[in-house]
Protein backbone atom coordinates (compact mmCIF):
# COMPACT_ATOMS: atom_id res chain seq x y z
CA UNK A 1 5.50 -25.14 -4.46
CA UNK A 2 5.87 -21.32 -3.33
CA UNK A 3 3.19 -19.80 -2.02
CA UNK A 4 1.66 -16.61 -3.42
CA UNK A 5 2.67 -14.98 0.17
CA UNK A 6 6.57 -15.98 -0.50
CA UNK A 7 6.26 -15.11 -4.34
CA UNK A 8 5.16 -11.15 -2.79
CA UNK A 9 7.87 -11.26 -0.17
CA UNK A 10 10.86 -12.41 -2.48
CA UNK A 11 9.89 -9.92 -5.55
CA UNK A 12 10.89 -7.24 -2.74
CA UNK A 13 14.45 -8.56 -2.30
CA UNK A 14 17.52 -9.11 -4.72
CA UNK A 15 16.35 -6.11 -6.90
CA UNK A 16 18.85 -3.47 -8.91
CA UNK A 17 18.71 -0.30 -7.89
CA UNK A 18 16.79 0.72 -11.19
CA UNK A 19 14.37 -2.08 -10.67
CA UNK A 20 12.20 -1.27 -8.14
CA UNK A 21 9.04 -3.41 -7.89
CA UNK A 22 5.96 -1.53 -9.68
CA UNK A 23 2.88 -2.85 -7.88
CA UNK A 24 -0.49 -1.03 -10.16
CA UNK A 25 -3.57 -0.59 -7.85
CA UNK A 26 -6.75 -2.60 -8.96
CA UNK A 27 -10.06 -1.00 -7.68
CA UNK A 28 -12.02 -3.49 -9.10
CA UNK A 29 -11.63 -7.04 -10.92
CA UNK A 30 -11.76 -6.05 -14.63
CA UNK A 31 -8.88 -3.25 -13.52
CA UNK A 32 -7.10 -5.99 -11.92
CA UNK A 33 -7.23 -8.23 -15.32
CA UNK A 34 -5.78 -5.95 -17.17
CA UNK A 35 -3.01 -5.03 -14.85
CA UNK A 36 -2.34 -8.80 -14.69
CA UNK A 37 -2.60 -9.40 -18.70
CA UNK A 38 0.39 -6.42 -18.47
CA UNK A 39 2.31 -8.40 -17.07
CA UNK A 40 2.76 -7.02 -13.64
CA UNK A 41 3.80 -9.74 -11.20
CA UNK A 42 1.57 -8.80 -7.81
CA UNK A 43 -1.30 -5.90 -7.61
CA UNK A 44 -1.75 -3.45 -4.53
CA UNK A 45 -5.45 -2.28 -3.99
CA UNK A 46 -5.35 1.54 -3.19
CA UNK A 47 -8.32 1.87 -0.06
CA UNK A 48 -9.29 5.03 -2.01
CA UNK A 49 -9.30 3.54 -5.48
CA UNK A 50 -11.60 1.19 -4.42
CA UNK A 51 -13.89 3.58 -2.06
CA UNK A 52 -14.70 6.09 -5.00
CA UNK A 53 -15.47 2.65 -7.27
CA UNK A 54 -17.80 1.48 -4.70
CA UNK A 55 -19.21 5.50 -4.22
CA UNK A 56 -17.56 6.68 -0.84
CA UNK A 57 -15.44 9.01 -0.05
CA UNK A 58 -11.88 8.05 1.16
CA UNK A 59 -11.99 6.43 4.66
CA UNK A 60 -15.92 6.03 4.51
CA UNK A 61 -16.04 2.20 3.11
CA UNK A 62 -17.88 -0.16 5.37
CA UNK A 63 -15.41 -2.59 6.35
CA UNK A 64 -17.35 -5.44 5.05
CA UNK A 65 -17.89 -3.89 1.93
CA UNK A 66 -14.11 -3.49 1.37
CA UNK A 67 -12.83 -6.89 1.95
CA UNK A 68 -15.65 -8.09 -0.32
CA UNK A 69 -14.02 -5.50 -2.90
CA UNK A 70 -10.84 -6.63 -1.81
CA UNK A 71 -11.91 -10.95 -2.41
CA UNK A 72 -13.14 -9.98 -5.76
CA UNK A 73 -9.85 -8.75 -6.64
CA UNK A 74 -8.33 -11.48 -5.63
CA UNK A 75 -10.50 -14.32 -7.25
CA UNK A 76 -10.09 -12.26 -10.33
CA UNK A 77 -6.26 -12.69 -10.83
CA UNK A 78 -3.28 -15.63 -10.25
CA UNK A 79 -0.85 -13.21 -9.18
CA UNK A 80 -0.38 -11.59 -5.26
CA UNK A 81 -2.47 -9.61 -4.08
CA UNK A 82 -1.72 -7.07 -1.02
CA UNK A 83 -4.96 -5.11 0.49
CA UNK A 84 -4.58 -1.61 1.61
CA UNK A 85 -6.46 -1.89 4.77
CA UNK A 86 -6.37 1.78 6.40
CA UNK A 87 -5.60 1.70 9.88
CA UNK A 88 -7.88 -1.80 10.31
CA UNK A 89 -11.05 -0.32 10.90
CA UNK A 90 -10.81 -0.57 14.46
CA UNK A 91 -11.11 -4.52 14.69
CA UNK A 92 -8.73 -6.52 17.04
CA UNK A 93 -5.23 -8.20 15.43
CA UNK A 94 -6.22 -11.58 15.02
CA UNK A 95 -9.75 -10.67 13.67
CA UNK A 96 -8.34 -8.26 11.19
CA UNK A 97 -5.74 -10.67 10.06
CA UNK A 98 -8.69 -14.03 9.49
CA UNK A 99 -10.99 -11.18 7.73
CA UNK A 100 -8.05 -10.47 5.45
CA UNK A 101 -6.80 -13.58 4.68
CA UNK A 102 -10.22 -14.66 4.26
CA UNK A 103 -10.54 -12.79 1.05
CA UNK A 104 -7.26 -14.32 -0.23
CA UNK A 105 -4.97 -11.09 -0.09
CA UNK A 106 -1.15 -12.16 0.75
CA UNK A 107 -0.38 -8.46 2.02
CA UNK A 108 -1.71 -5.71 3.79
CA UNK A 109 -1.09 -1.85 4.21
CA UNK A 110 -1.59 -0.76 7.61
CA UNK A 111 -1.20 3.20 8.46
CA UNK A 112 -0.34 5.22 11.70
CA UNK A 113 -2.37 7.86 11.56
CA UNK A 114 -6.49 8.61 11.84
CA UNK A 115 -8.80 11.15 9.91
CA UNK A 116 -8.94 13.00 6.74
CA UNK A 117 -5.92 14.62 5.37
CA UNK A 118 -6.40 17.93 6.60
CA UNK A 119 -7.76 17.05 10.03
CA UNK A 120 -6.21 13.51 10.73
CA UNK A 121 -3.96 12.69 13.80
CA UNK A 122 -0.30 10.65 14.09
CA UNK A 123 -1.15 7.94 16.04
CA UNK A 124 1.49 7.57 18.88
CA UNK A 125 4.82 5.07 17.61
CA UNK A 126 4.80 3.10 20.24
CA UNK A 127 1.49 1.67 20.39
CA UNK A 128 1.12 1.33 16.42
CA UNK A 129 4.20 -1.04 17.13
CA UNK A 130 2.50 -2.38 19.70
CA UNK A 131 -0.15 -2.98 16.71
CA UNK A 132 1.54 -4.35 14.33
CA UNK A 133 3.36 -6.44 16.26
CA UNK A 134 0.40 -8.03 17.89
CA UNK A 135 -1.03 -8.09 13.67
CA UNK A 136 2.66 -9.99 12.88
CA UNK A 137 1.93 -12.44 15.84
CA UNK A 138 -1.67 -13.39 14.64
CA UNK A 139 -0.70 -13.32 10.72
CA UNK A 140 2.78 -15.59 11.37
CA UNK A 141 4.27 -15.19 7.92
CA UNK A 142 0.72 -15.37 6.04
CA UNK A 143 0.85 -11.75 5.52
CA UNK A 144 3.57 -9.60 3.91
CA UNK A 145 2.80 -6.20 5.92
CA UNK A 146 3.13 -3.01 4.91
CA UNK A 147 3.67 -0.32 7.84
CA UNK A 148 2.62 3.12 6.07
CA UNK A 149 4.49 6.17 7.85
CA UNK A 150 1.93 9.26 7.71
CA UNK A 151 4.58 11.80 9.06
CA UNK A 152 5.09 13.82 6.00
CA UNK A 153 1.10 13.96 4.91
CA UNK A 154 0.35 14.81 8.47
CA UNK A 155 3.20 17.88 7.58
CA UNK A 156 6.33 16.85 9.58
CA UNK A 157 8.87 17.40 6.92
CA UNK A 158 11.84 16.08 9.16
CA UNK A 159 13.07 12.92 7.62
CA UNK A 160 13.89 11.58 10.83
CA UNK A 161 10.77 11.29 11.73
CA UNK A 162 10.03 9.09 9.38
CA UNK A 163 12.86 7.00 9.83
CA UNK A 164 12.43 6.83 13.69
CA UNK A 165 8.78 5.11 13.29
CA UNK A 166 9.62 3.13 10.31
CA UNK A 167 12.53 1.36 12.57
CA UNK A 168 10.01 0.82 15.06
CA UNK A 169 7.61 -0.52 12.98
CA UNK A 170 10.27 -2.50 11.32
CA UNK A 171 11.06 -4.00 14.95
CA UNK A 172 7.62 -4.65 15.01
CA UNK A 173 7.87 -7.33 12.36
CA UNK A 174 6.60 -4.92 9.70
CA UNK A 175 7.73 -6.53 6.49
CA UNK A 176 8.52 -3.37 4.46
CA UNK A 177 8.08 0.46 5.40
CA UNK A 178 5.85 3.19 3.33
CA UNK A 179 6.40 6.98 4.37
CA UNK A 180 3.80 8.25 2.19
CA UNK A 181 4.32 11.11 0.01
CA UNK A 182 7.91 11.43 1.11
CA UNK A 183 9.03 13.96 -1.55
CA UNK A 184 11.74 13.10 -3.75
CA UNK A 185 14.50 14.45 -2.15
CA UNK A 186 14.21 13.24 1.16
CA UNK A 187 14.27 9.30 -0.24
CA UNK A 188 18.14 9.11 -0.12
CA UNK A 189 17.91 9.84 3.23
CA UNK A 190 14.75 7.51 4.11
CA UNK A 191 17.01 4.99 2.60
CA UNK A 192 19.95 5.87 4.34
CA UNK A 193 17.93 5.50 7.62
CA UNK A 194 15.96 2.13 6.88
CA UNK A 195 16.64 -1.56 6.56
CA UNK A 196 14.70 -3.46 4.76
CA UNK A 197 12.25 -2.31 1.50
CA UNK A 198 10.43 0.93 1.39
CA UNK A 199 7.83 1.63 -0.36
CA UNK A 200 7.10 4.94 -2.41
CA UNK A 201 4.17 6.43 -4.05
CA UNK A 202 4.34 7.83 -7.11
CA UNK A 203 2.54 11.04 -7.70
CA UNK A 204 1.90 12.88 -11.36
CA UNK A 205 4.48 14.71 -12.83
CA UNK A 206 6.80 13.57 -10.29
CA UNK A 207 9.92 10.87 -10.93
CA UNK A 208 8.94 7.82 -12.74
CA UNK A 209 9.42 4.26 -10.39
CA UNK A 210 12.80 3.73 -12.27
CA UNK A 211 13.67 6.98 -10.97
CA UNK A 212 12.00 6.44 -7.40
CA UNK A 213 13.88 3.30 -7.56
CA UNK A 214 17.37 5.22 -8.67
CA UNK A 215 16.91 7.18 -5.14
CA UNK A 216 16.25 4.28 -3.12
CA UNK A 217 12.46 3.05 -3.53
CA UNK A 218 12.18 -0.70 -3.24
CA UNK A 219 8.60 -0.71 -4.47
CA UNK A 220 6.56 1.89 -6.19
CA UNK A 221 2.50 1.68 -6.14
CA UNK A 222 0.21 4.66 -7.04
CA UNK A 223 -2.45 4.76 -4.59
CA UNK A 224 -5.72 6.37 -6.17
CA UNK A 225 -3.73 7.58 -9.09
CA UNK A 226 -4.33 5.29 -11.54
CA UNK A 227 -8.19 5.19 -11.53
CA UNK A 228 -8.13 8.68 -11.59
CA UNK A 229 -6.39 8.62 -15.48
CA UNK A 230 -8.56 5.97 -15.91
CA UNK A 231 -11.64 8.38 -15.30
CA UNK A 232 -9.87 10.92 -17.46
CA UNK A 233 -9.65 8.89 -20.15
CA UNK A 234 -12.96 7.66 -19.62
CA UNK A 235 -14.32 11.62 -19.53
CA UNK A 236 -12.82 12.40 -22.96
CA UNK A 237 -14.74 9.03 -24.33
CA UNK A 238 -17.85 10.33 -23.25
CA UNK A 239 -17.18 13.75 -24.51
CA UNK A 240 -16.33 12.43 -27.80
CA UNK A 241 -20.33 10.48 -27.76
CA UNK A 242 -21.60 13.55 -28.30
């Protein structure tokens, strides 16, 4: 029987160019449902979709809180489930990996950089490899990871960037790569640069995942984006109680 862990980490391989693996963000179970009752074969909670759910601001969710978020997710659906996890909330590998896999998530996102988005700070490449590794050790292959590259939201623009860290995160034993808000044009090269899956965010108004996965996405996810159409549909409901 496969496990839900080899299920997430086989759906990223083998895929068309024009088939890139759509992963919808859950940020809370009955979200989750109805992503799964799509017909969407694994979920990826967004850490922000499920902070504003639970009434915090990005980045301010208690770490217990969130894995309990994150559990009830996962004991709401049969499909994979991969937890963004911020930069794990300061707690050692191997404790960060049991708390995790406690809650039943198969995957994790894991980024290199600390702070808001204005203010926030890279976090040197070396030691996040030294991180993940040391995650990759104390996870074995329970846990697909997911090594998020903050270069361009920190503002470094240079591809190359990018691709440097995402090579040694990929070293690392990272399992797939995610340069956040890489615009559109630089994914040819980001693909050009990387083995292995990358993962791309899609933002509105820009390319749809087909057309993400046309320039070289592997996966596409959404982060917060989702729940916030799902507010602005919910908005025009309550406007129309009146």
């Amino acid at each position: 029987m496969v496990s839900p862990v080899e299920t997430l980490r086989a759906l990223h391989h083998g895929r068309a160019q024009d088939d890139p693996l759509v992963l919808p963000g859950p940020w809370d179970a009955a979200s989750a449902r109805v992503f799964q009752e799509a017909g969407y074969e694994a979920l990826a909670t967004p850490s922000a979709g499920i902070a504003l759910s639970l009434g915090y601001e990005d980045g301010q969710v208690p770490p217990q809180e969130m894995f309990e978020a994150i559990g009830r997710i996962v004991r709401s659906v049969s499909v994979p489930v991969t937890a963004d996890i911020e930069a794990g909330y300061g707690l050692a590998p191997k404790e960060l990996v049991d708390r995790l896999l406690e809650t039943g998530a198969v995957g994790c996102n894991l980024e290199d950089s600390f702070g808001g988005h204005g203010t926030g700070t890279l976090r040197d490449p070396a030691e996040q490899a030294a991180f993940l590794a040391a995650v990759r050790e104390a996870a074995g292959d329970r846990l697909f990871v997911n090594a998020r590259v903050d270069t361009f939201v920190r503002g470094v623009t240079d591809p190359q960037d990018a691709i440097e860290r995402a090579r040694l995160y990929r070293e690392a034993g990272a399992d797939c790569v995610y340069p956040i808000l890489a615009p559109a044009e630089a994914i040819p090269a980001l693909r050009a640069g990387i083995e292995g899956p990358i993962n791309v965010v899609a933002v509105p108004g820009g390319p749809s995942p087909r057309e993400l996965g046309t320039l070289g996405a592997t996966r596409v996810t959404f982060g917060p984006g989702l729940l916030h159409r799902a507010m602005a549909g919910l908005k025009d409901i309550a406007e129309q109680l009146r």
